[in-house]
N, C-alpha and C. Protein backbone atom coordinates (compact mmCIF):
# COMPACT_ATOMS: atom_id res chain seq x y z
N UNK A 1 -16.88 -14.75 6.29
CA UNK A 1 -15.58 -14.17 6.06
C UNK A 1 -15.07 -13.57 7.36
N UNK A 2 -14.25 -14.05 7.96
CA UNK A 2 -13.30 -13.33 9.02
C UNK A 2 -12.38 -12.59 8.79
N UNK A 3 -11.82 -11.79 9.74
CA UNK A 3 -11.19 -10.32 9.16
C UNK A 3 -10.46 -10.57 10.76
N UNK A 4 -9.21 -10.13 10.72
CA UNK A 4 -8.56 -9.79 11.82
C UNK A 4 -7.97 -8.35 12.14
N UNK A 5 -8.73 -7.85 12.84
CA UNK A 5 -8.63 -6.34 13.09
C UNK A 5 -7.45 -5.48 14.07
N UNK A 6 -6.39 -5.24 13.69
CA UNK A 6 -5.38 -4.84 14.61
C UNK A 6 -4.99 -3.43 14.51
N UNK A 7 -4.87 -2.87 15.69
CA UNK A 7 -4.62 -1.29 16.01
C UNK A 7 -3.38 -0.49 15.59
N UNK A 8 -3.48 0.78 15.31
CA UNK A 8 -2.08 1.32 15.07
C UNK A 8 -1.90 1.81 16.71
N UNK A 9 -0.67 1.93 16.80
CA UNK A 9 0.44 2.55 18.29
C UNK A 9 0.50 3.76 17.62
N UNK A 10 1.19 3.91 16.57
CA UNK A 10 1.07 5.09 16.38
C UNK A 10 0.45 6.17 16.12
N UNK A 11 -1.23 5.44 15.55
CA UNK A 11 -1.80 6.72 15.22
C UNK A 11 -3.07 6.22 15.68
N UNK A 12 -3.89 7.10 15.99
CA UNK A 12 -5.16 7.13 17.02
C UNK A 12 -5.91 6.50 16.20
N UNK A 13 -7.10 6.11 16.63
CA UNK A 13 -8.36 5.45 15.73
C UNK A 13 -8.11 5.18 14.21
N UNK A 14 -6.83 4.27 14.00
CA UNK A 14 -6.49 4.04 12.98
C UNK A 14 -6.48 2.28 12.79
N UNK A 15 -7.20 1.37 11.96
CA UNK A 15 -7.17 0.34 12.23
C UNK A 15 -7.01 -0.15 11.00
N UNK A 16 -5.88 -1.57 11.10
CA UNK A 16 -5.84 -2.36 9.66
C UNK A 16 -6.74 -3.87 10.09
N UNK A 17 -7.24 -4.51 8.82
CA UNK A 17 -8.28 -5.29 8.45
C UNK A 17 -7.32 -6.07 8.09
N UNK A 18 -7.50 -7.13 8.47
CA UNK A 18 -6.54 -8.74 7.28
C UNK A 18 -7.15 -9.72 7.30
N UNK A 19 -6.95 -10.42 6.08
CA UNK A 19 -7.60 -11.76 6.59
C UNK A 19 -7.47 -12.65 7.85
N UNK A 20 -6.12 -12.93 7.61
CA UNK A 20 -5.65 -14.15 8.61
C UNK A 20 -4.76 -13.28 10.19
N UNK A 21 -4.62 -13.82 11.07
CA UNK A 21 -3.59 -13.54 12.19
C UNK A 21 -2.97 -13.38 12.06
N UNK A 22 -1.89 -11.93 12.02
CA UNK A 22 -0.45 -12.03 12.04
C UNK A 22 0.37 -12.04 10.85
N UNK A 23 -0.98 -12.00 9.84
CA UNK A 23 -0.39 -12.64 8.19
C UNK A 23 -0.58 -11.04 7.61
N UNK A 24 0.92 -10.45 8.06
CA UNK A 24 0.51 -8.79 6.94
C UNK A 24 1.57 -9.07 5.63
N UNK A 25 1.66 -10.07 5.11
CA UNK A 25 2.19 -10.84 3.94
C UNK A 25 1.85 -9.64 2.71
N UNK A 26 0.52 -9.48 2.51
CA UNK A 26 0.09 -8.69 1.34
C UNK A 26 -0.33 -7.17 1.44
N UNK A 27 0.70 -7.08 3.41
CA UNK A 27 0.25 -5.34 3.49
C UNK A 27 1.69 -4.83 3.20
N UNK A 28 1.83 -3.56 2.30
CA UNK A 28 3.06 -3.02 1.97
C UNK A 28 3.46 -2.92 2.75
N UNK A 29 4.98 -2.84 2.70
CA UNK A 29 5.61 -2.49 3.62
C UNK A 29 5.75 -0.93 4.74
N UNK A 30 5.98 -0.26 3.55
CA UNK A 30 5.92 1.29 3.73
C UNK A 30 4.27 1.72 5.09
N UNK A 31 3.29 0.80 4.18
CA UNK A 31 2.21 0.98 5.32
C UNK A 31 2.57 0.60 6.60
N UNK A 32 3.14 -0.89 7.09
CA UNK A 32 3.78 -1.04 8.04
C UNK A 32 4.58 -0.17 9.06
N UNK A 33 5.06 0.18 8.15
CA UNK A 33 6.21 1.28 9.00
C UNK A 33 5.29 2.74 9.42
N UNK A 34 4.52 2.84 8.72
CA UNK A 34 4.17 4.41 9.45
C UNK A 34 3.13 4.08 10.22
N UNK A 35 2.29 2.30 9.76
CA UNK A 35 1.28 2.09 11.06
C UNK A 35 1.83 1.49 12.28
N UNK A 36 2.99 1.35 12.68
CA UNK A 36 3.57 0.97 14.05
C UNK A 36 3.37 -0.49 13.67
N UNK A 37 3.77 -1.56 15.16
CA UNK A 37 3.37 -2.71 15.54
C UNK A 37 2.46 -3.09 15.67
N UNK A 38 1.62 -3.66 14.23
CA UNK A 38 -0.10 -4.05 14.56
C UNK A 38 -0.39 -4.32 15.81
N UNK A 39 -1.38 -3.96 16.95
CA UNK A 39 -1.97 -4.48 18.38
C UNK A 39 -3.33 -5.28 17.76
N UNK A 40 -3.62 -6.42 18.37
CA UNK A 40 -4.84 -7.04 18.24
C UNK A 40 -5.75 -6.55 18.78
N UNK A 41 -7.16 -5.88 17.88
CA UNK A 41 -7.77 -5.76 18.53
C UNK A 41 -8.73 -5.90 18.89
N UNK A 42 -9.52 -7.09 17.70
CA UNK A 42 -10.33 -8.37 17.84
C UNK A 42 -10.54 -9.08 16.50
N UNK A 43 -11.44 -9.96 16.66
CA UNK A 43 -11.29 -10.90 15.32
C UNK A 43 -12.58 -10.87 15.20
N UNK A 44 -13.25 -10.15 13.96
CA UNK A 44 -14.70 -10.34 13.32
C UNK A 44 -15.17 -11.19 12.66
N UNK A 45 -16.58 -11.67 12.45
CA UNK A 45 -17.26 -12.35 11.62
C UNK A 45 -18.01 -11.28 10.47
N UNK A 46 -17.09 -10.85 9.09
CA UNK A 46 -17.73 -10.10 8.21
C UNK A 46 -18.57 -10.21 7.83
N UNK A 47 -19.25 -11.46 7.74
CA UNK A 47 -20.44 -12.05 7.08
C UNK A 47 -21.79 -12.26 7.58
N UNK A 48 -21.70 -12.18 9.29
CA UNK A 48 -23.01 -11.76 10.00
C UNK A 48 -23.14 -10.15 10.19
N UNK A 49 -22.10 -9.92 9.96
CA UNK A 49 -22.44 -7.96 9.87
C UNK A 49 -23.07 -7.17 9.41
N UNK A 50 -24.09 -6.51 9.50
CA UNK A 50 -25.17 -5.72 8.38
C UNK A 50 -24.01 -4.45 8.37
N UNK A 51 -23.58 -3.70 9.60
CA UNK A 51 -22.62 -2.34 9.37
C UNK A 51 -21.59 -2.44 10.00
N UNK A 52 -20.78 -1.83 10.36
CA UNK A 52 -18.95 -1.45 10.90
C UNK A 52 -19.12 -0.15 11.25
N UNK A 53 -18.86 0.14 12.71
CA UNK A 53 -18.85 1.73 13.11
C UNK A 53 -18.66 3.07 12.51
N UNK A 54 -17.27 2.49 11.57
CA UNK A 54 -17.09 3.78 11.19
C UNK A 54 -16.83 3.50 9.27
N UNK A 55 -16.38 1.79 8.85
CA UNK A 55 -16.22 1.72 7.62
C UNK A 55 -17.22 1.04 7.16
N UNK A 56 -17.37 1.18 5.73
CA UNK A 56 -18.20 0.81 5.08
C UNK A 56 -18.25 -0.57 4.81
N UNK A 57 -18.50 -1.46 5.02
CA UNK A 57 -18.82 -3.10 5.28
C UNK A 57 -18.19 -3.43 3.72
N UNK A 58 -19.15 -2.83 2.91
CA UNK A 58 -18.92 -3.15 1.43
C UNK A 58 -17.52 -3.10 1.06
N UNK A 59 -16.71 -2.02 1.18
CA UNK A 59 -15.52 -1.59 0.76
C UNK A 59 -14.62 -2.27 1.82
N UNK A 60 -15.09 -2.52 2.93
CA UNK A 60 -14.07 -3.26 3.50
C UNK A 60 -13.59 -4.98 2.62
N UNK A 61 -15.17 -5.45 2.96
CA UNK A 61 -14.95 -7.10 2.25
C UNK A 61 -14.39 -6.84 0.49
N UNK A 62 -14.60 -5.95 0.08
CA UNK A 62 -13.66 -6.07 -1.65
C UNK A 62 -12.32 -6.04 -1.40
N UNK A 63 -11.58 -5.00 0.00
CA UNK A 63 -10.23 -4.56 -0.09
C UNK A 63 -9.90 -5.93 -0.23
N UNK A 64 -10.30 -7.05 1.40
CA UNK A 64 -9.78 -7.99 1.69
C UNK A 64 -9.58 -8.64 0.75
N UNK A 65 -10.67 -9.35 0.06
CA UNK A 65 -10.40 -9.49 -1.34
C UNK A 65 -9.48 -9.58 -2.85
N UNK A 66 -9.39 -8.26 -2.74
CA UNK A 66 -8.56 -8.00 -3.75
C UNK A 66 -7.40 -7.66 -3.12
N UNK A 67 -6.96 -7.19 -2.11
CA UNK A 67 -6.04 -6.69 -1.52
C UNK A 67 -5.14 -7.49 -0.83
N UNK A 68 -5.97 -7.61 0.23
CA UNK A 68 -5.63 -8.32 1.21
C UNK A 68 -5.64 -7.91 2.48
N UNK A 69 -6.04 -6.51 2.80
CA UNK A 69 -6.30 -5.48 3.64
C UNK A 69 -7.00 -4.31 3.45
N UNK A 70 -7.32 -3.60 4.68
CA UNK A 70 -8.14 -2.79 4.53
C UNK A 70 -7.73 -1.76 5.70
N UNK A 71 -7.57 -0.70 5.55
CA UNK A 71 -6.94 0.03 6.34
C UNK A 71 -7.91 1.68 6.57
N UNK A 72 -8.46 1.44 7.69
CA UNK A 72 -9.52 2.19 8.50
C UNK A 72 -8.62 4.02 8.89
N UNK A 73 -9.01 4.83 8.35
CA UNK A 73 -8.00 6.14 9.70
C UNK A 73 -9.56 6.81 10.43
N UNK A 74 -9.23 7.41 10.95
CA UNK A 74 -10.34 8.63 11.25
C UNK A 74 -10.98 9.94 10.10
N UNK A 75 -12.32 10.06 10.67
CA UNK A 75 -12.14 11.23 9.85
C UNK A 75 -11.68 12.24 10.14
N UNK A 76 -11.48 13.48 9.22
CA UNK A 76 -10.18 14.66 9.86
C UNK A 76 -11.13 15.45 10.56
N UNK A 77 -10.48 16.13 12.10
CA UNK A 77 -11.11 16.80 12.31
C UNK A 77 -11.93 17.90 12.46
N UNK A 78 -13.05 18.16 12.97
CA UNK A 78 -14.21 19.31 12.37
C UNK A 78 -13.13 21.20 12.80
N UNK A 79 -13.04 21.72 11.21
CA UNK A 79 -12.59 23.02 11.80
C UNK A 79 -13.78 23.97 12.33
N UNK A 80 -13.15 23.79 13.56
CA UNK A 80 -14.60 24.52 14.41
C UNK A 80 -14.28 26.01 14.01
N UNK A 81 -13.11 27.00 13.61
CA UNK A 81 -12.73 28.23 13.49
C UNK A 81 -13.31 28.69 11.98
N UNK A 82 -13.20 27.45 11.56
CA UNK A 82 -13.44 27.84 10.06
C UNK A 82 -15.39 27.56 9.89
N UNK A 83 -16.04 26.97 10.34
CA UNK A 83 -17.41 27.02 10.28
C UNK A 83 -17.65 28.67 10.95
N UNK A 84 -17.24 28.50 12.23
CA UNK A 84 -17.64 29.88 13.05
C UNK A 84 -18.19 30.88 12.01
N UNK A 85 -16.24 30.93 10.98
CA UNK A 85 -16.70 32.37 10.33
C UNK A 85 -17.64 32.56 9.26
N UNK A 86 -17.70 30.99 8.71
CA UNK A 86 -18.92 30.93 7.38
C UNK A 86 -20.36 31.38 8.04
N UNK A 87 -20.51 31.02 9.37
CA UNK A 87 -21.69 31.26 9.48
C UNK A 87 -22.11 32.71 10.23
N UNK A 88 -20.61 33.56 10.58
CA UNK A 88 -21.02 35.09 10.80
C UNK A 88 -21.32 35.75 9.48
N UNK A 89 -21.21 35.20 8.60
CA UNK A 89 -21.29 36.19 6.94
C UNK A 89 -22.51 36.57 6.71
C-alpha cells in the first residue's frame, strides 16, 4: 500500500496521508483550506513498514481506507509552567 505524504505551509509538523499524487479528491474541503498548499514530502511503502515516527501505522492504513486520508498534527506542547507547580506541592 502506498501513501503519498504531503506537508502543511501553514502549520508546523502537520502532515496529510493520501493514497494517490495530487488526488485530495476525498479530502474535505474545509481541511484543505486551513492545511495550506499540500508540499510533497515523500511517497511511502505502507506495507514494508513495521512503525511511522510519530503515527500509528494501524490507524493510518484504516483512514486511507475508509477515508481516503489521514491527517498527522503534532502533539500539543509540554506545559512546562504547569508541571513546575504540580511538582512544588
Amino acid at each position: 500500500m502506498l501513501s503519498v505524504v504531503y506537508k502543511s505551509p501553514k502549520m508546523d509538523q502537520t502532515y496529510l496521508f493520501v493514497e494517490r499524487r495530487d488526488d485530495f479528491s476525498r479530502v474535505p474541503s474545509a481541511l484543505l483550506n486551513t492545511f495550506g498548499k499540500p508540499q510533497l514530502a515523500m511517497i511511502i511503502n505502507l506495507a514494508t513498514k513495521t512503525h511511522l515516527g510519530q503515527a500509528d501505522l494501524a490507524k493510518v492504513r484504516v483512514a486511507l481506507t475508509t477515508q481516503g486520508y489521514y491527517l498527522q498534527i503534532p502533539p500539543p506542547p509540554e506545559n512546562l509552567l504547569k508541571q513546575f507547580r504540580a511538582n512544588q506541592v
